[in-house]
C-alpha atoms as a PDB file:
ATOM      1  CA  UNK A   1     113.190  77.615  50.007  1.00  0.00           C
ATOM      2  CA  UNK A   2     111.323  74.248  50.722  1.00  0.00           C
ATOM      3  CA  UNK A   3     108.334  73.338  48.923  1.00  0.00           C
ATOM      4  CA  UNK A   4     106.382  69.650  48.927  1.00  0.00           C
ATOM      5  CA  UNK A   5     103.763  68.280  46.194  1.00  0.00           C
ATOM      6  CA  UNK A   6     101.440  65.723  47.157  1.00  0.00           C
ATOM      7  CA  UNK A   7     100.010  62.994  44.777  1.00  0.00           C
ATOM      8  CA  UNK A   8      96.639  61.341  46.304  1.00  0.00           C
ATOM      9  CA  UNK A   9      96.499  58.245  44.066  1.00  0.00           C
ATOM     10  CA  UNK A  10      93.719  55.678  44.231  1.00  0.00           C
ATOM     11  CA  UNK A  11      95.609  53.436  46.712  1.00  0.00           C
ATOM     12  CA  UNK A  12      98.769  55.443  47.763  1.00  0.00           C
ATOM     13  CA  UNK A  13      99.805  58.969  48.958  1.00  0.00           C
ATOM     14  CA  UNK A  14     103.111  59.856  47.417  1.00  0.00           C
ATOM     15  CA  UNK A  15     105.183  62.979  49.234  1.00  0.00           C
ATOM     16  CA  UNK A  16     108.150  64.896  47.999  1.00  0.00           C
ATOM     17  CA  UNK A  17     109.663  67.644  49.738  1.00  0.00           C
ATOM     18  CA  UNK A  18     112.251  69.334  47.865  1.00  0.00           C
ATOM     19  CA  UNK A  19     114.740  72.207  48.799  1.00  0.00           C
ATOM     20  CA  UNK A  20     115.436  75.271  46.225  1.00  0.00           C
ATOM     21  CA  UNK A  21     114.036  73.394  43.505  1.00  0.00           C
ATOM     22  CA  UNK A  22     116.475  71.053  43.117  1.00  0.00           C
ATOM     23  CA  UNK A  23     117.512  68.551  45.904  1.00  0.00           C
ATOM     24  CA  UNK A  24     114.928  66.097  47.272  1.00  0.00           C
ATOM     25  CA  UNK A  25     114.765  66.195  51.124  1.00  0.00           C
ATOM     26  CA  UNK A  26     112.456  63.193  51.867  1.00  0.00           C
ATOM     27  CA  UNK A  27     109.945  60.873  49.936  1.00  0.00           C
ATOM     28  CA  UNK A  28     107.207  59.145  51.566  1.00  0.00           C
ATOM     29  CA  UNK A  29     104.246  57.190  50.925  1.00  0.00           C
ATOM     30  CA  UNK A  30     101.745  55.366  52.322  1.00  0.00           C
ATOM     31  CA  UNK A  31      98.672  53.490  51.609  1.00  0.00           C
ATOM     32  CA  UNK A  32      95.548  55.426  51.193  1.00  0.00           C
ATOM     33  CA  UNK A  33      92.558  54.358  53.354  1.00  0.00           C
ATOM     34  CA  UNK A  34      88.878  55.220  54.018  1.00  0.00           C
ATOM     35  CA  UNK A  35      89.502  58.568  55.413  1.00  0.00           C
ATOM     36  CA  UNK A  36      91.801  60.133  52.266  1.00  0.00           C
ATOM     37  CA  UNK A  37      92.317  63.389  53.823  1.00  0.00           C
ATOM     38  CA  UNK A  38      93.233  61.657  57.044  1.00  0.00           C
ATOM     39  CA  UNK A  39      95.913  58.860  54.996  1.00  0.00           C
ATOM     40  CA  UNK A  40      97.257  62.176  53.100  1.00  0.00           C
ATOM     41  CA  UNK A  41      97.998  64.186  56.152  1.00  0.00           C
ATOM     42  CA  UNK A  42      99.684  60.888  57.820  1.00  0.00           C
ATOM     43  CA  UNK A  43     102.028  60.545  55.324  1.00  0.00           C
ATOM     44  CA  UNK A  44     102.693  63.973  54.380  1.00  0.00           C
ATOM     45  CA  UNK A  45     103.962  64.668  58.647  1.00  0.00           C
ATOM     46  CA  UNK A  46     105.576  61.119  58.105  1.00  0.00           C
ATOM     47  CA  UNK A  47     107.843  63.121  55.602  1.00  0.00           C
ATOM     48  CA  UNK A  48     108.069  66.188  57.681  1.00  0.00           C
ATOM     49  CA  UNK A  49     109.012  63.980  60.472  1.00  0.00           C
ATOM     50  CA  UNK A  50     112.221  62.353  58.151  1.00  0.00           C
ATOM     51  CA  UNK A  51     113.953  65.522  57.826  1.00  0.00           C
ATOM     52  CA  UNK A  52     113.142  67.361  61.282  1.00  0.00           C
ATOM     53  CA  UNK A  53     110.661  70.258  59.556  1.00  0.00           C
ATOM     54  CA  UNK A  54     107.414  71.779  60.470  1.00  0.00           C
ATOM     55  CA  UNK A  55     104.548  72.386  58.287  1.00  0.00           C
ATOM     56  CA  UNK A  56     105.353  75.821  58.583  1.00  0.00           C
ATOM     57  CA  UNK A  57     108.628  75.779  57.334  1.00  0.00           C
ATOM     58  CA  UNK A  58     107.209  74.787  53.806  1.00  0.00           C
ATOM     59  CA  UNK A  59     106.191  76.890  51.752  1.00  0.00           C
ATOM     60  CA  UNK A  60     104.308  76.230  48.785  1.00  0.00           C
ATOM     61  CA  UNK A  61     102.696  73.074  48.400  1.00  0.00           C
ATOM     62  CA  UNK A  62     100.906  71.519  45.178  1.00  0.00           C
ATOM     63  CA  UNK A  63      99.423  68.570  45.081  1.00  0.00           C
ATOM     64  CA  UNK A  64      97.839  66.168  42.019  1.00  0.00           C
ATOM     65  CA  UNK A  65      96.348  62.600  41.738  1.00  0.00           C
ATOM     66  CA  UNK A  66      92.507  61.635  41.443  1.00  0.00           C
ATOM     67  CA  UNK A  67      92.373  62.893  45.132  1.00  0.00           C
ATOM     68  CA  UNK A  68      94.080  66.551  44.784  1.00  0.00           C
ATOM     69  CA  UNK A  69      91.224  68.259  45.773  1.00  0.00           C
ATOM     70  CA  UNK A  70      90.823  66.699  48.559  1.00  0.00           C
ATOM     71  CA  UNK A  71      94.325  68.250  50.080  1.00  0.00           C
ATOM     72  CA  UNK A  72      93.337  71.564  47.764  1.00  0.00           C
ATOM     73  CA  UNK A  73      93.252  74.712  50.308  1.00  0.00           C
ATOM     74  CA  UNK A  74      92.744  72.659  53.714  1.00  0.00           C
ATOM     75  CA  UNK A  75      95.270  72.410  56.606  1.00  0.00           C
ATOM     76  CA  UNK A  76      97.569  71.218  57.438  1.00  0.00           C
ATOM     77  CA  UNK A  77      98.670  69.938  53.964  1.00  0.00           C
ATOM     78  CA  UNK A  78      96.947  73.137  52.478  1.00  0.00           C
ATOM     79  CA  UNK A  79      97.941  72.892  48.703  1.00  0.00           C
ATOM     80  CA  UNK A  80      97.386  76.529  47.436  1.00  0.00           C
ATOM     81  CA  UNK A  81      97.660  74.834  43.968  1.00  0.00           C
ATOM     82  CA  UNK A  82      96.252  71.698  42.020  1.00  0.00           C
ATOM     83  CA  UNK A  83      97.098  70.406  38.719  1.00  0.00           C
ATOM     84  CA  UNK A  84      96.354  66.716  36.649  1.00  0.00           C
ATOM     85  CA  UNK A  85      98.294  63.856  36.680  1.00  0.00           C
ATOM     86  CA  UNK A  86      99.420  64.398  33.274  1.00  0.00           C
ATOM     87  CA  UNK A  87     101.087  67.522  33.717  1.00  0.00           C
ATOM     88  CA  UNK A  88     103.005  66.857  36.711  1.00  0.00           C
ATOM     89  CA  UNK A  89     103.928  63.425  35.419  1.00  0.00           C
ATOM     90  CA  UNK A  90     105.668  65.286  32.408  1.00  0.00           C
ATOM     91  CA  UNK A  91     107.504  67.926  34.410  1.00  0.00           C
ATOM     92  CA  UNK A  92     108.631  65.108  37.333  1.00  0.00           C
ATOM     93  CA  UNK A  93     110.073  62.454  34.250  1.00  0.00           C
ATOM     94  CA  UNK A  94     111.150  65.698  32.218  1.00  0.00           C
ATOM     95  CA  UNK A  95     113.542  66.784  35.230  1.00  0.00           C
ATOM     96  CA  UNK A  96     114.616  63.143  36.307  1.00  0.00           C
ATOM     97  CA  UNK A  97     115.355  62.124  32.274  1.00  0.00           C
ATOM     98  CA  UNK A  98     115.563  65.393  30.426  1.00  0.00           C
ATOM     99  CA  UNK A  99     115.603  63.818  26.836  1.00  0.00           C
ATOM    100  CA  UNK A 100     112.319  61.898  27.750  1.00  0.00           C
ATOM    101  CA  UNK A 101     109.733  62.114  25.155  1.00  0.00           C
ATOM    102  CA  UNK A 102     106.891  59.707  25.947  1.00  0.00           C
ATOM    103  CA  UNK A 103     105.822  58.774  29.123  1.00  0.00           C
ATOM    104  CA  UNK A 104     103.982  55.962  30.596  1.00  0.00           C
ATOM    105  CA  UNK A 105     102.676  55.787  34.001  1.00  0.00           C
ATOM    106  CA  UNK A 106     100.809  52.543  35.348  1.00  0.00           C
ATOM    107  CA  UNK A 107      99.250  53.303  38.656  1.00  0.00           C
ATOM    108  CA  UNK A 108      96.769  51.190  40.807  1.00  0.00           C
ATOM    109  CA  UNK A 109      93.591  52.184  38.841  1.00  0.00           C
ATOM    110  CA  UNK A 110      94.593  53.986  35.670  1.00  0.00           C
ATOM    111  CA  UNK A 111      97.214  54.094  32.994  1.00  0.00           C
ATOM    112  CA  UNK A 112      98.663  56.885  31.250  1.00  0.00           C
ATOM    113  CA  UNK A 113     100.816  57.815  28.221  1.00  0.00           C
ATOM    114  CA  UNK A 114     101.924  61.232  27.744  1.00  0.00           C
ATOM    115  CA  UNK A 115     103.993  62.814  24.371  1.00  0.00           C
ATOM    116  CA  UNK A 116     106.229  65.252  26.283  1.00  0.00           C
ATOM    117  CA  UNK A 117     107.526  68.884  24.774  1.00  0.00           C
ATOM    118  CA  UNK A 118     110.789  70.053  24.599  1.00  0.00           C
ATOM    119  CA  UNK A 119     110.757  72.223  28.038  1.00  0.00           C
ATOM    120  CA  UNK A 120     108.550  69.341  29.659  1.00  0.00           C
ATOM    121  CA  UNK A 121     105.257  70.229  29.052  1.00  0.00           C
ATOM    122  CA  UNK A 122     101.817  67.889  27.663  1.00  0.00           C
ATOM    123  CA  UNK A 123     101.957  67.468  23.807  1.00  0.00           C
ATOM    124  CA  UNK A 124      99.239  64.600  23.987  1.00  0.00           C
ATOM    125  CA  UNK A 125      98.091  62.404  26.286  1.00  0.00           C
ATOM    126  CA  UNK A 126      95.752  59.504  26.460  1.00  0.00           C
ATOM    127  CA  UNK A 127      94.499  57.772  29.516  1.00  0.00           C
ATOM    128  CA  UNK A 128      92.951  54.196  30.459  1.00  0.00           C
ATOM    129  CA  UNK A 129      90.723  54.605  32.431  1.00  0.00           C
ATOM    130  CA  UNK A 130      87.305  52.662  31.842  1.00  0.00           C
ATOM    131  CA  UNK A 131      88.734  48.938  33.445  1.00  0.00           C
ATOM    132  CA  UNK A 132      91.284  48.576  35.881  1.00  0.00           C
ATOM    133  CA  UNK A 133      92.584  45.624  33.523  1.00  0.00           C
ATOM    134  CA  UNK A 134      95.086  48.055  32.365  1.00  0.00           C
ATOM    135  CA  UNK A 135      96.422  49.154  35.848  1.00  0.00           C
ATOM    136  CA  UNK A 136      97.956  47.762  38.781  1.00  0.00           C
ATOM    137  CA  UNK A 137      95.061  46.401  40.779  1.00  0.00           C
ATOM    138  CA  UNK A 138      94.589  43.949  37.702  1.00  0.00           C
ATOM    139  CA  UNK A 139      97.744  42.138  38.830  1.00  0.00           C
ATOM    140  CA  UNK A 140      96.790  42.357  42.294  1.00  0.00           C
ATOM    141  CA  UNK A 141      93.332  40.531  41.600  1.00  0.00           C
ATOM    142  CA  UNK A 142      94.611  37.596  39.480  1.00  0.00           C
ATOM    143  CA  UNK A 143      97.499  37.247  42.098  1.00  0.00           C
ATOM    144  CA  UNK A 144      94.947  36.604  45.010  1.00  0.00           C
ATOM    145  CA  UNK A 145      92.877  34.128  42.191  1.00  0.00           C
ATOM    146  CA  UNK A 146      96.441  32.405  42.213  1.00  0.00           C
ATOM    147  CA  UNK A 147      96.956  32.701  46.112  1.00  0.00           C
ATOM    148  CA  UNK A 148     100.147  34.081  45.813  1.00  0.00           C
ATOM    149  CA  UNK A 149     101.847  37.557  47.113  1.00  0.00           C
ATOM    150  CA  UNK A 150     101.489  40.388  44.767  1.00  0.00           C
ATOM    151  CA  UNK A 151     105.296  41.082  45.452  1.00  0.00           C
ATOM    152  CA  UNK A 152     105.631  37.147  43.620  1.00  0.00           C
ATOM    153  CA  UNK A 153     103.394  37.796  40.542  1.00  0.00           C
ATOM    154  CA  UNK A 154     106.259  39.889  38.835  1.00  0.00           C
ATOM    155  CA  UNK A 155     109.376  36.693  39.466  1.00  0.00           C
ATOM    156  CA  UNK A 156     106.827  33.991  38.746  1.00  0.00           C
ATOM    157  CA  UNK A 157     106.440  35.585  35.376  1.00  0.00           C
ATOM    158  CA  UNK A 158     109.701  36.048  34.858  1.00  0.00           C
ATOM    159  CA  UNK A 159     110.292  31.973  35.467  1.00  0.00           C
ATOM    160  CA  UNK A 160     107.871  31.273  32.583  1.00  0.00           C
ATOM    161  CA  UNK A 161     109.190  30.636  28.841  1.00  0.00           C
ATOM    162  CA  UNK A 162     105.529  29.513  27.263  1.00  0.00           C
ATOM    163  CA  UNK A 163     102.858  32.124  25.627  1.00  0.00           C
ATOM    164  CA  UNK A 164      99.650  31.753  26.996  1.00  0.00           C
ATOM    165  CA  UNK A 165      97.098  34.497  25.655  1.00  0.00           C
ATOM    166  CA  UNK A 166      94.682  35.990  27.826  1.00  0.00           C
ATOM    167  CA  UNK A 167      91.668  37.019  25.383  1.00  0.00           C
ATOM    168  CA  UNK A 168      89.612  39.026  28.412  1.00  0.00           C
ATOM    169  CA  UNK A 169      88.846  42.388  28.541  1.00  0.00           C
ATOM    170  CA  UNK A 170      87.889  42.711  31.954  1.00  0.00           C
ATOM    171  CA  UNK A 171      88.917  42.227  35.240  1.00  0.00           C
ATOM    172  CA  UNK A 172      86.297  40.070  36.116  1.00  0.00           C
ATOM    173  CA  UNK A 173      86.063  37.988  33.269  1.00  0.00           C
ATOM    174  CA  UNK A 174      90.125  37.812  33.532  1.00  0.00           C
ATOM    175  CA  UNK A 175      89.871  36.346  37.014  1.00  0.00           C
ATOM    176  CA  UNK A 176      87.427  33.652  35.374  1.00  0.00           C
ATOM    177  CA  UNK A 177      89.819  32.896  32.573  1.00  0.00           C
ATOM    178  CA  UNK A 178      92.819  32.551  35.638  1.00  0.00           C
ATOM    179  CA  UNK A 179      90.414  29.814  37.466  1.00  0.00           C
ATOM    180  CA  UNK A 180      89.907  28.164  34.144  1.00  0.00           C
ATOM    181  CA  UNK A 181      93.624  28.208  33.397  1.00  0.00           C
ATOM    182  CA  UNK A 182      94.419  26.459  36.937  1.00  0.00           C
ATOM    183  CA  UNK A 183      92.070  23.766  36.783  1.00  0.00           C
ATOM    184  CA  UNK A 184      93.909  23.448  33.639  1.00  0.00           C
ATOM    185  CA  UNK A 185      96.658  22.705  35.492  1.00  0.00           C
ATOM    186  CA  UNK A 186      98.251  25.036  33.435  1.00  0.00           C
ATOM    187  CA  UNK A 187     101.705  26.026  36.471  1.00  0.00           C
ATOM    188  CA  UNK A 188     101.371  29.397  37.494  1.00  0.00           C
ATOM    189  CA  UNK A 189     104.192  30.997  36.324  1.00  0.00           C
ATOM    190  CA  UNK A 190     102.920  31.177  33.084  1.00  0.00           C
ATOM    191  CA  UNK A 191      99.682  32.152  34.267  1.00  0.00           C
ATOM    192  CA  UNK A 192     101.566  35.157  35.625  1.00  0.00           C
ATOM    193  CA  UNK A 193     103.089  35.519  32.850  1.00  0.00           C
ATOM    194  CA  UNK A 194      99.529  35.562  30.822  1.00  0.00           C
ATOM    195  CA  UNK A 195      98.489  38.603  33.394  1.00  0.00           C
ATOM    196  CA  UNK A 196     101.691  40.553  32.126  1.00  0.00           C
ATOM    197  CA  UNK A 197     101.433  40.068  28.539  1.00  0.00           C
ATOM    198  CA  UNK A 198      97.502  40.758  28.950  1.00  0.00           C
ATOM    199  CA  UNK A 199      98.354  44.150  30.542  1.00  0.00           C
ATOM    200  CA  UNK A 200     101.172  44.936  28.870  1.00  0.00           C
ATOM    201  CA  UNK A 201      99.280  44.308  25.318  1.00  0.00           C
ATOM    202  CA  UNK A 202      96.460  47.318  26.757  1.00  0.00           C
ATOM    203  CA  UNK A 203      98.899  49.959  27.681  1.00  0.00           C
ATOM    204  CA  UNK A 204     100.864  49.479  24.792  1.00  0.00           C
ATOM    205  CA  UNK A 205      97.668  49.869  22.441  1.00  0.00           C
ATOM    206  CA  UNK A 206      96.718  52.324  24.531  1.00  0.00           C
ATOM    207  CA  UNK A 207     100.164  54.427  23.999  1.00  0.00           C
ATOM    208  CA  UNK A 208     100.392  53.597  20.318  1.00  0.00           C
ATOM    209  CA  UNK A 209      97.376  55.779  19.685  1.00  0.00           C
ATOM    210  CA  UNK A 210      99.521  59.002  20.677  1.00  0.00           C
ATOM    211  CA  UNK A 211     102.604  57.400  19.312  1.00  0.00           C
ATOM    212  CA  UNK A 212     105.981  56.417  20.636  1.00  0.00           C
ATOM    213  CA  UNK A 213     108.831  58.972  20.663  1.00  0.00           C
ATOM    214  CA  UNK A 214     111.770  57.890  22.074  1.00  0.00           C
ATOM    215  CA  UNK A 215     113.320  58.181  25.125  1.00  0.00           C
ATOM    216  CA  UNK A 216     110.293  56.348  26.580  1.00  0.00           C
ATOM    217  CA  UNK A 217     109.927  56.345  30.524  1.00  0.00           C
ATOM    218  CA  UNK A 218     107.909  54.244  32.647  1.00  0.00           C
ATOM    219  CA  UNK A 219     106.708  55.216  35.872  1.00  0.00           C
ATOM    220  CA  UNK A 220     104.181  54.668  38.595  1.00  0.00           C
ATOM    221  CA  UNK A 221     103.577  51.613  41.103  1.00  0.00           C
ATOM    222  CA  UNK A 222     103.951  48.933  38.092  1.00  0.00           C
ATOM    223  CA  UNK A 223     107.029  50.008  36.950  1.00  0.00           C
ATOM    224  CA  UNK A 224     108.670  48.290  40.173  1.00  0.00           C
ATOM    225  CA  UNK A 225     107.538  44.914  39.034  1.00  0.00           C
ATOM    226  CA  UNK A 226     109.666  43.374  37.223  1.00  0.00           C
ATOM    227  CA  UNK A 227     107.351  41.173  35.713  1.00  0.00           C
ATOM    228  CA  UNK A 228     105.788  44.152  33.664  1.00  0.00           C
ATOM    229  CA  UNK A 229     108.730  45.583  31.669  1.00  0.00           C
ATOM    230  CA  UNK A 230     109.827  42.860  29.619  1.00  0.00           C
ATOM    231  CA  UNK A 231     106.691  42.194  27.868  1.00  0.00           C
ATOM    232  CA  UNK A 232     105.845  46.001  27.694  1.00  0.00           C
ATOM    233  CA  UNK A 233     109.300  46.536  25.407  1.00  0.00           C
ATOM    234  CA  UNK A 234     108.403  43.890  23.425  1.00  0.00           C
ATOM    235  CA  UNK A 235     105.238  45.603  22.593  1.00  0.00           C
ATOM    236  CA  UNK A 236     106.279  48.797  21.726  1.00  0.00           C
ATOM    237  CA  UNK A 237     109.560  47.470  20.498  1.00  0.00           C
ATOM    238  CA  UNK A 238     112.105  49.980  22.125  1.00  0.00           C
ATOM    239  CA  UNK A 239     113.843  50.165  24.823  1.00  0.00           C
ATOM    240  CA  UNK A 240     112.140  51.910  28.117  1.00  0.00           C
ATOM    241  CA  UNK A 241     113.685  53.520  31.055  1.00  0.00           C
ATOM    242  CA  UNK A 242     112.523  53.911  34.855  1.00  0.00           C
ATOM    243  CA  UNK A 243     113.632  56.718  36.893  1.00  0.00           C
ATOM    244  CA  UNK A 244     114.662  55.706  40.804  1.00  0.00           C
ATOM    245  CA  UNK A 245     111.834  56.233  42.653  1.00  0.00           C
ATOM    246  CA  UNK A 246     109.188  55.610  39.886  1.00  0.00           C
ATOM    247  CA  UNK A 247     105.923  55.897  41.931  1.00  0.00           C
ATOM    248  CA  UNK A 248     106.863  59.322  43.408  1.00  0.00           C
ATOM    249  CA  UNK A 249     107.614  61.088  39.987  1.00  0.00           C
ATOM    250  CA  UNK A 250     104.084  62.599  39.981  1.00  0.00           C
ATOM    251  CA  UNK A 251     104.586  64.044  43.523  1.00  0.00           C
ATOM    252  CA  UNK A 252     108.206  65.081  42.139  1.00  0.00           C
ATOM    253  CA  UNK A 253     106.330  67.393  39.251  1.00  0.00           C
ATOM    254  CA  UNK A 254     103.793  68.713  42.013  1.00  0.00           C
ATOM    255  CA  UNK A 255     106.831  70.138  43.936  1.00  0.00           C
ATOM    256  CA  UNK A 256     108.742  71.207  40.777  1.00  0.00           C
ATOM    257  CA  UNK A 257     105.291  73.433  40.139  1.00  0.00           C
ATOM    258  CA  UNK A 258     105.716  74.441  43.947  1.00  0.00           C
ATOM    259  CA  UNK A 259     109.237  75.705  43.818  1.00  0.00           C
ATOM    260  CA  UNK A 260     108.097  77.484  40.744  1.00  0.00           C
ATOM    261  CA  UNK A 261     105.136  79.564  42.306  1.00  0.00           C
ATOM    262  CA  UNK A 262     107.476  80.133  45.431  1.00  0.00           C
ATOM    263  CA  UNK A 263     110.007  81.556  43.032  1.00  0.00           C
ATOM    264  CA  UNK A 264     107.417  84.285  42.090  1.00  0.00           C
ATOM    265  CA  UNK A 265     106.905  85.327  45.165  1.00  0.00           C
END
């Protein structure tokens, strides 16, 4: 039995096929462009492709993300079912770290924190998702107002040992404050720094609202940047864990559902 779920974030398509349930065949993601549906089938055959299968040798297939209807009953990807982020980032951390009970998931344009049941289901949830100052593409615009590599933003942080608040709100106010800072000639490592503790300081009051429960997860895009945990334990003052794989945990849940509805069959 081999079933897939697709997440159609706001700037990647994440792919998991798994087989009976349990064992992950092949991940894959890719960057999503003008054409969604287009970037979504790409990377969904890029993941056929890894393992040698066809599209008709899966079965179900669920997807979720902001763009899951867009995949929702159209070939070749042809998800029969759709559900929210939320859901399927519960089941995915639930079945990776099974005595999870909050999770937080910092994507490209939205941030999430989810109180998770005992069998892996949605207690609560709360979601950022007015400004991306409290998502990944923050970090991504004050890195090009510093003219460095995204991939750098998260060591260059790390190098810094001085607290330098960051009192906007906004992303485009924030990339002001960053130009202020570096005619400062404040160094930018803890200007980096600044960007983390800024961003880290929203999700966390952003989390705090539900409550923390521990074992706390962190997964999506920013939880590979190394730059972001530190600051975000210090915050919530407990100690945080990150699956392997932490962007495709949402596409993980979407297949979990898929096995599940195959299963009924």
């Amino acid at each position: 039995m081999i079933t897939a779920g697709v997440d159609v974030g706001a700037k990647y398509v994440k792919i998991v096929i798994l087989e009976d349930g349990k064992n992950v065949l092949a991940r894959a993601n890719g960057i999503v462009e003008f054409d969604v549906w287009k970037s979504a089938n790409d990377v969904f055959e890029k993941a056929l492709l890894n393992v040698g299968l066809k599209r008709e040798q899966v079965g179900q297939v669920v997807a979720t993300g902001m763009g899951r209807k867009i995949v929702h009953m159209k070939p070749p990807i042809d998800a029969k079912e759709i559900v929210p982020e939320v859901i399927a980032d519960a089941k995915g951390t639930y079945y990776l770290i099974p005595t999870v009970k909050t999770v937080i998931d910092v994507g490209a344009e939205e941030g999430r924190g989810i109180k998770v049941s005992e069998n892996g289901g949605v207690r609560d949830f709360v979601i950022n998702e007015r400004c991306a100052a409290g998502a990944g593409t923050f970090i991504e615009t004050m890195a090009r107002a510093l003219e460095v590599g995204v991939e750098n933003m998260g060591p260059l942080a790390l190098k810094s040992m001085n607290a330098i608040p960051m009192n906007a709100q906004c992303c485009v106010f924030a990339e002001s404050e960053v130009v202020s800072l570096i005619h400062s000639k404040v160094s930018k490592e803890d200007i980096a720094k600044a960007i983390h503790d800024a961003i880290a300081g929203r999700i966390a009051s952003m989390v705090l609202r539900i409550g923390v429960e521990k074992d706390v997860a962190l997964i999506g895009g920013v939880a590979r940047n190394p730059g972001f945990l530190p600051p975000l334990k210090k915050e919530l003052n407990t100690e945080i864990l990150i699956p392997e794989y932490p962007e495709c945990v949402g596409a993980l849940g979407a297949a979990l559902f898929a096995s599940e509805m195959e299963g009924q069959k």
